[in-house]
N, C-alpha and C. Protein backbone atom coordinates (compact mmCIF):
# COMPACT_ATOMS: atom_id res chain seq x y z
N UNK A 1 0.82 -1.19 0.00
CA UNK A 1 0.00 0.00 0.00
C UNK A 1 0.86 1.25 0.00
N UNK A 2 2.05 1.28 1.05
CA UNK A 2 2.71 2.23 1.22
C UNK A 2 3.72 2.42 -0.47
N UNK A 3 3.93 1.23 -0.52
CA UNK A 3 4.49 1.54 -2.01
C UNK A 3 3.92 2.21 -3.20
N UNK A 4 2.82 1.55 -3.29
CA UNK A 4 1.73 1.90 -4.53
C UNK A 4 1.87 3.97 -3.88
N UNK A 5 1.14 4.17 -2.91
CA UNK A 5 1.16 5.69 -2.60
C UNK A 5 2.30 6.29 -2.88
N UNK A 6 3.39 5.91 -2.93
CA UNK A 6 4.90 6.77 -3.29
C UNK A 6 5.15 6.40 -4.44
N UNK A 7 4.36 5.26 -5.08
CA UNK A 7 4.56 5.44 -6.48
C UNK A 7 3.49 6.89 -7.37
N UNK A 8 2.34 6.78 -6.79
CA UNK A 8 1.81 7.32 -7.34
C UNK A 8 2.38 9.53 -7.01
N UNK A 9 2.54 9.36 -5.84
CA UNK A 9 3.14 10.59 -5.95
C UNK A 9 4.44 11.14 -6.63
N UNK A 10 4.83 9.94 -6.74
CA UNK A 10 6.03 10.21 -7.83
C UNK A 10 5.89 10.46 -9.17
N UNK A 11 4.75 9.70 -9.67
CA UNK A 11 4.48 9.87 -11.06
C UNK A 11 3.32 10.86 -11.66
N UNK A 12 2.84 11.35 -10.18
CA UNK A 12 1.66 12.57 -10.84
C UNK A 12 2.03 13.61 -11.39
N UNK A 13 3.32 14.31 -11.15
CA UNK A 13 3.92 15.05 -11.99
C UNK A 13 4.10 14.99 -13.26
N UNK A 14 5.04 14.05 -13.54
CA UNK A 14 4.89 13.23 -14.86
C UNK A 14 3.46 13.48 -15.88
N UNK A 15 2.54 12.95 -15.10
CA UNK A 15 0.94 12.80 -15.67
C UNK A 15 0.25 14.15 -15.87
N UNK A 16 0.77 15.06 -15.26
CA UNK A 16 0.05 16.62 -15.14
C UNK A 16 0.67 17.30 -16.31
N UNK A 17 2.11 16.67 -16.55
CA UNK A 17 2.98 17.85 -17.70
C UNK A 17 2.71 17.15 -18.92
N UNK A 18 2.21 15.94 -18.96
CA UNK A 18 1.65 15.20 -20.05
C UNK A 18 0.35 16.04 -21.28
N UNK A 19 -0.33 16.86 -20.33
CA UNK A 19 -1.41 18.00 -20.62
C UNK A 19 -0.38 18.72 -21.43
N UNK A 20 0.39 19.77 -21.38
CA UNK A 20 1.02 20.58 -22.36
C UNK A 20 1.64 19.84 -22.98
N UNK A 21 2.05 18.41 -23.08
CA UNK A 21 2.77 17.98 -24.36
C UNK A 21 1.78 17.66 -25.07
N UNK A 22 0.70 17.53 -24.95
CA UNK A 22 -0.32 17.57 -26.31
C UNK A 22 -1.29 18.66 -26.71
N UNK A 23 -0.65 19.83 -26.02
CA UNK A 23 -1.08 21.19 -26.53
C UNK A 23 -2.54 21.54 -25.80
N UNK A 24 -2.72 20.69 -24.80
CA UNK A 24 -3.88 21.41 -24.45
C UNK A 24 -3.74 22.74 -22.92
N UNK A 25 -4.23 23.83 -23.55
CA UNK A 25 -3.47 25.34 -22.81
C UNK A 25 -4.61 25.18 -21.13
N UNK A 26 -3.81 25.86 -20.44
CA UNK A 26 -4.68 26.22 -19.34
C UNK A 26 -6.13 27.21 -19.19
N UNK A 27 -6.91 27.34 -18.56
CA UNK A 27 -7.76 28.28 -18.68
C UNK A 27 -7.21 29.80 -18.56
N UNK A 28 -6.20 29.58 -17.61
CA UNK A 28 -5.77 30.91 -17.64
C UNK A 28 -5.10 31.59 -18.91
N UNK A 29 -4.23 30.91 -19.33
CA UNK A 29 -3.78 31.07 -21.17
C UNK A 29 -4.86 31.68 -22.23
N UNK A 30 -5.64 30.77 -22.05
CA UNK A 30 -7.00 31.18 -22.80
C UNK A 30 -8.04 32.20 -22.68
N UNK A 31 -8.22 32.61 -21.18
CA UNK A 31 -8.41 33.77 -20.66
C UNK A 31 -7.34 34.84 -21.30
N UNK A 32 -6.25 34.76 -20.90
CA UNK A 32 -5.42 36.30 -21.19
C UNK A 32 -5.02 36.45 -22.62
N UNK A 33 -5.01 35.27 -23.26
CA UNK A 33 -5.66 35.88 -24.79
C UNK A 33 -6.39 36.30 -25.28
N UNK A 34 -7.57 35.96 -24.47
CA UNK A 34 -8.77 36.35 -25.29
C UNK A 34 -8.87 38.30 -25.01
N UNK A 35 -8.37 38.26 -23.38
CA UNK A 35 -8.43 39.58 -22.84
C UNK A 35 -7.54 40.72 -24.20
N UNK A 36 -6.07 40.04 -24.44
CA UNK A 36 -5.62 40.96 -24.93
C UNK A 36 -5.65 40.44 -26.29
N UNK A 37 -6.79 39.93 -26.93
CA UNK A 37 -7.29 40.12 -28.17
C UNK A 37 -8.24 41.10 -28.24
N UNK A 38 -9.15 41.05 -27.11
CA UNK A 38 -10.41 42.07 -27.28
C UNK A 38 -9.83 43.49 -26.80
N UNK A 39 -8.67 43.71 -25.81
CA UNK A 39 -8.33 45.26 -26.09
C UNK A 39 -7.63 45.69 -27.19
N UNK A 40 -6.96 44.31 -28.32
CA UNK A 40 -6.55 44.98 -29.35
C UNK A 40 -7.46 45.46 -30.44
N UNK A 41 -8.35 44.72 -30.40
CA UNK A 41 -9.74 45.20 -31.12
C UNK A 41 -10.27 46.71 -30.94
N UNK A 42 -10.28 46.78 -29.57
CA UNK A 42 -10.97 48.29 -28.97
C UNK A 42 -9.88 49.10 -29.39
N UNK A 43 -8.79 48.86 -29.61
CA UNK A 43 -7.74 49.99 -29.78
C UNK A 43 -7.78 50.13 -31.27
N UNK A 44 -7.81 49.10 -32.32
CA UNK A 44 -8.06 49.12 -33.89
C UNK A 44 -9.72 49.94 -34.28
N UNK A 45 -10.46 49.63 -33.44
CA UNK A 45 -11.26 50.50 -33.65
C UNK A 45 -11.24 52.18 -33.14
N UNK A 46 -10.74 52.19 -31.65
CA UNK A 46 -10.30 53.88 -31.66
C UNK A 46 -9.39 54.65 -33.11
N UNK A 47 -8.75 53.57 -33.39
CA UNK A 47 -7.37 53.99 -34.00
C UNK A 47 -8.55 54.57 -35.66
N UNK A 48 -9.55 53.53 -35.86
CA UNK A 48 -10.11 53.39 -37.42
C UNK A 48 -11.57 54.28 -36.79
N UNK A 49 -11.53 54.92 -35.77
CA UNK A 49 -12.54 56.50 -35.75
C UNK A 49 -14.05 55.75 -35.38
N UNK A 50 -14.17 54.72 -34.95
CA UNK A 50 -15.28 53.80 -34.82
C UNK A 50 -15.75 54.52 -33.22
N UNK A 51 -16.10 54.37 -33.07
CA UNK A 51 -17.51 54.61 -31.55
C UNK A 51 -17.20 53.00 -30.41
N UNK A 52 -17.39 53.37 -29.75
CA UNK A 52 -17.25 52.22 -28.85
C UNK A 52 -18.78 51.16 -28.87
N UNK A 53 -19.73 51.75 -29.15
CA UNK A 53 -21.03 51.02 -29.86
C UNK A 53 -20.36 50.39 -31.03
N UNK A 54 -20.16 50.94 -32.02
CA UNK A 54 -19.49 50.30 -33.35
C UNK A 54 -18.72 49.01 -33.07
N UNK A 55 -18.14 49.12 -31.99
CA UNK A 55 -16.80 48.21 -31.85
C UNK A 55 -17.70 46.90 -31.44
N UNK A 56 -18.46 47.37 -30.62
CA UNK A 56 -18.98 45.86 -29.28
C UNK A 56 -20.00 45.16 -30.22
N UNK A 57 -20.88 46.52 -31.71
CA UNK A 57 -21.76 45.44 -32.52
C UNK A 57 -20.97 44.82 -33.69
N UNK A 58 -19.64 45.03 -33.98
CA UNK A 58 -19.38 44.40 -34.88
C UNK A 58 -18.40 43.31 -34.48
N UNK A 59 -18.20 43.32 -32.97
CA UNK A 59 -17.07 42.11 -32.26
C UNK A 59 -17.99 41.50 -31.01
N UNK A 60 -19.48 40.87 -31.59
CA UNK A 60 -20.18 40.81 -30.23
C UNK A 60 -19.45 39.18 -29.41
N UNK A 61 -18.65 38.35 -30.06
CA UNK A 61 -18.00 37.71 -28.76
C UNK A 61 -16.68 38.01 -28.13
N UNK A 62 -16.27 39.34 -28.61
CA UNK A 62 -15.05 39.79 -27.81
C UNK A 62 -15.48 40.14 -26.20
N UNK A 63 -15.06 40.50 -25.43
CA UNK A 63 -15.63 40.59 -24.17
C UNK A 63 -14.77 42.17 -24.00
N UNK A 64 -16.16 42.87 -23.65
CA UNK A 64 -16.90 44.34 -23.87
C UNK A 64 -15.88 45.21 -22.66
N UNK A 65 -15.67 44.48 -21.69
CA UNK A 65 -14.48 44.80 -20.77
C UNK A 65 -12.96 45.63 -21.29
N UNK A 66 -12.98 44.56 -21.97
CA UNK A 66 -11.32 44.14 -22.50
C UNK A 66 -11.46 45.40 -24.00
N UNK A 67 -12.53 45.81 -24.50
CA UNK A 67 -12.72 46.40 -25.70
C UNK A 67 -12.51 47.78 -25.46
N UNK A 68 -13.45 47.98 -24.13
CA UNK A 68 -13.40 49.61 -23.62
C UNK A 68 -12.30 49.78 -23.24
N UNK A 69 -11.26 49.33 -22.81
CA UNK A 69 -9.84 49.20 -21.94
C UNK A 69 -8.89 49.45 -23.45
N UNK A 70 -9.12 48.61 -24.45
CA UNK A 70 -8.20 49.08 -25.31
C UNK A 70 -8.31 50.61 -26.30
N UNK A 71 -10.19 50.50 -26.35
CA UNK A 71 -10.47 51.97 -27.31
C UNK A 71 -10.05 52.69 -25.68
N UNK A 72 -9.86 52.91 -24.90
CA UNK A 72 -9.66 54.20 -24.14
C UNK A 72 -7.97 54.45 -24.29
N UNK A 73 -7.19 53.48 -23.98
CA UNK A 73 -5.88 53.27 -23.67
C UNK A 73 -5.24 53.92 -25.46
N UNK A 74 -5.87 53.63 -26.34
CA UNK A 74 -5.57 54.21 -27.72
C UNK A 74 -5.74 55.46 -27.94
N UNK A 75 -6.97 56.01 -27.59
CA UNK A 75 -7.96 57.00 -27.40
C UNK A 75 -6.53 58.20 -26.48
N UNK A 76 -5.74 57.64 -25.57
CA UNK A 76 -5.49 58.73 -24.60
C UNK A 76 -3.55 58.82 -25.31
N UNK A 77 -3.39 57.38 -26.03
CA UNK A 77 -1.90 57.48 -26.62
C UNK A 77 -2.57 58.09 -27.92
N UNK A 78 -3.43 58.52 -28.83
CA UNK A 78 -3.65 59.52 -29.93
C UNK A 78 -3.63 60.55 -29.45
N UNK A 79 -3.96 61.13 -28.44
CA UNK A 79 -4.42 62.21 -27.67
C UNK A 79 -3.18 62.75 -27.27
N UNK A 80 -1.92 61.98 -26.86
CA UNK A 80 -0.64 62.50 -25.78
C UNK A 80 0.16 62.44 -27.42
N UNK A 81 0.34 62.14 -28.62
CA UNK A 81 1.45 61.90 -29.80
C UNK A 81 0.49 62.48 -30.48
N UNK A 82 -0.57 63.03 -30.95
CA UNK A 82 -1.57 64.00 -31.81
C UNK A 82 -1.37 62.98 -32.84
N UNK A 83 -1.69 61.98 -32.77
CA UNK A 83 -2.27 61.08 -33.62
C UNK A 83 -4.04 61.15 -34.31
N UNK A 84 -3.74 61.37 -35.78
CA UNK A 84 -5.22 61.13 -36.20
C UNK A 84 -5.96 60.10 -36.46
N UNK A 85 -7.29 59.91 -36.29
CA UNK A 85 -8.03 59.04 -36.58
C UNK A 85 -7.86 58.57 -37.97
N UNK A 86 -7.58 57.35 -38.51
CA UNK A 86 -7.71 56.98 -40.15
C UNK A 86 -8.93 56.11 -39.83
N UNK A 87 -10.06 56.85 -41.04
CA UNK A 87 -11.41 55.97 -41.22
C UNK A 87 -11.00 54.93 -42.19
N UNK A 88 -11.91 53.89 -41.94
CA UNK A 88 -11.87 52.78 -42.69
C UNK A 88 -12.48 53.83 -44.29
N UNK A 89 -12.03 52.49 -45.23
CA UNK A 89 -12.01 52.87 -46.49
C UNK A 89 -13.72 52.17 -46.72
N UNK A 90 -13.46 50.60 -46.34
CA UNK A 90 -14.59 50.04 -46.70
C UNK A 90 -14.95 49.53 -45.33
N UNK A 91 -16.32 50.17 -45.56
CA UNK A 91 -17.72 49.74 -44.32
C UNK A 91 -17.39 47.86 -43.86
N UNK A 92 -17.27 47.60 -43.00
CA UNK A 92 -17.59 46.20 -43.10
C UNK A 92 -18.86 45.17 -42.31
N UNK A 93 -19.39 46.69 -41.66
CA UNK A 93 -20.65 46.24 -41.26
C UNK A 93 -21.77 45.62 -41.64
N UNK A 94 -22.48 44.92 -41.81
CA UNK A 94 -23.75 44.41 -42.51
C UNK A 94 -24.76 45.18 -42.42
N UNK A 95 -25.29 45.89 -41.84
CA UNK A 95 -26.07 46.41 -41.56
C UNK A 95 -26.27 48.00 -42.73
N UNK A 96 -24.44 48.62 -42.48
CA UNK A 96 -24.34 49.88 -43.24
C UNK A 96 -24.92 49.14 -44.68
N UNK A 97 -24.06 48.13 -45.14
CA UNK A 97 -24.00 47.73 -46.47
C UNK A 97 -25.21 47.80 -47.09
N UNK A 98 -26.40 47.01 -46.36
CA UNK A 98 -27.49 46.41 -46.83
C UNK A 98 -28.20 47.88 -46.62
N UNK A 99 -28.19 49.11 -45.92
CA UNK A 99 -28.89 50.33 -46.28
C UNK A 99 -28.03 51.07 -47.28
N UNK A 100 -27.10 50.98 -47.92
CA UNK A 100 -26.56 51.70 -48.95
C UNK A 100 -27.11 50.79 -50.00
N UNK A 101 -27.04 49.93 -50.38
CA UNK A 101 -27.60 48.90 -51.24
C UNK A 101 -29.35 49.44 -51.58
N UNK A 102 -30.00 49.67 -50.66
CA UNK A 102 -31.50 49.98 -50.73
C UNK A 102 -31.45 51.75 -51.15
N UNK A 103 -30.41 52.65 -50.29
CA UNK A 103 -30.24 53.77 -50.96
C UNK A 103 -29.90 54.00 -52.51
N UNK A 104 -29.36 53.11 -53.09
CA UNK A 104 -28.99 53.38 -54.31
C UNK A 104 -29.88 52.85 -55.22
N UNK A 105 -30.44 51.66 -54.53
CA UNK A 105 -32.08 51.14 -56.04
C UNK A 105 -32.69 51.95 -55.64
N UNK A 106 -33.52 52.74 -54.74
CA UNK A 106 -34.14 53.22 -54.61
C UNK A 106 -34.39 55.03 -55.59
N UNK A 107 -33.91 54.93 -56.12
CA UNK A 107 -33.55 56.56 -56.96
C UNK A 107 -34.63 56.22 -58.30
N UNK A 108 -35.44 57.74 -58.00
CA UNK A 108 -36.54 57.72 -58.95
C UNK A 108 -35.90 58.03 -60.15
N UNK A 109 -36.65 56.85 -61.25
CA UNK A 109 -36.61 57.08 -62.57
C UNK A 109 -35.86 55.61 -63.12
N UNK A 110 -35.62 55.20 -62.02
CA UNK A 110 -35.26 53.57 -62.45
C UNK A 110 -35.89 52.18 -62.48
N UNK A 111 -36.14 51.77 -63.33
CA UNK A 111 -36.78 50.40 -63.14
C UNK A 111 -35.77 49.27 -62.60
N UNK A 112 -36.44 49.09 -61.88
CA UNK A 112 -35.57 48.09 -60.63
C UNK A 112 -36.18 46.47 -61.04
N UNK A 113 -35.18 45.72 -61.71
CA UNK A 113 -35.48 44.07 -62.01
C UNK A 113 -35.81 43.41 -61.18
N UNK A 114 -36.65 42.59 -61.29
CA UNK A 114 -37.86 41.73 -60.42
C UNK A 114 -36.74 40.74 -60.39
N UNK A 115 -37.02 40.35 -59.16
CA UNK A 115 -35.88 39.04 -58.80
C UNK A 115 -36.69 37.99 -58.17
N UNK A 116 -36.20 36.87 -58.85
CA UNK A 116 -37.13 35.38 -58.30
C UNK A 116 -36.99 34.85 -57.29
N UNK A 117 -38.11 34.44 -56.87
CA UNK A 117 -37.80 33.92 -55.04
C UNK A 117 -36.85 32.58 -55.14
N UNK A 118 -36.17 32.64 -53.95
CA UNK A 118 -35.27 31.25 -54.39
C UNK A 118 -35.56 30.96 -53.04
N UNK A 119 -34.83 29.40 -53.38
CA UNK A 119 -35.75 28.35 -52.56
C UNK A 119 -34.57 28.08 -51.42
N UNK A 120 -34.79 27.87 -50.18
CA UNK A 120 -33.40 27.48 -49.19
C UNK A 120 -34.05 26.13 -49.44
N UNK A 121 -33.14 25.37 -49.16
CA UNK A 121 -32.96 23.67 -48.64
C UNK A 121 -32.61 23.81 -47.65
């Protein structure tokens, strides 16, 4: 009995570091990436002139924490080096797209082509 127990404390180490040799990360790893993915987001959007609304509806599983922390922290290094805002070139919102799309058929004096219902499967 006493053996088996000093075997096994000997080899749980072994068995625990076995986890990172097949790549599977800790929670905490995965946590502080995700953190300083979503303040790099908030800071690409301060940086591209976006709104902090803008940011959280077009990154809704970044975590909203980590987003405001980076648009502010960007927000106050543009502010201290007089850095300007560069707007995006192209919209990538869905939302803008699909009302510019309806703004532009919509212009009197055009006949607008009937389009056939299609079928989902």
């Amino acid at each position: 009995m006493r053996r088996s127990l000093l075997t096994l404390v000997t080899l749980a180490p072994l068995w625990l570091t076995g986890c990172d040799l097949l790549g599977i990360e800790p929670a905490s790893v995965l946590a502080a990436r995700r953190e300083a993915e979503s303040r790099a987001i908030g800071a690409g959007c301060r940086h591209a002139a976006r709104s902090v609304e803008q940011c959280y509806a077009l990154n809704k599983r970044a975590d909203k924490a980590a987003i405001f922390a980076g648009w502010k922290e960007m927000s106050e290094y543009m502010a201290e080096n007089k850095i300007e805002p560069v707007p995006p070139t192209a919209e990538t919102a869905p939302t803008e797209v699909a009302a510019a799309e309806v703004t532009e058929a919509d212009e009197p004096g055009e006949k607008k082509p009937a389009k056939a219902p299609t079928k989902k499967q």
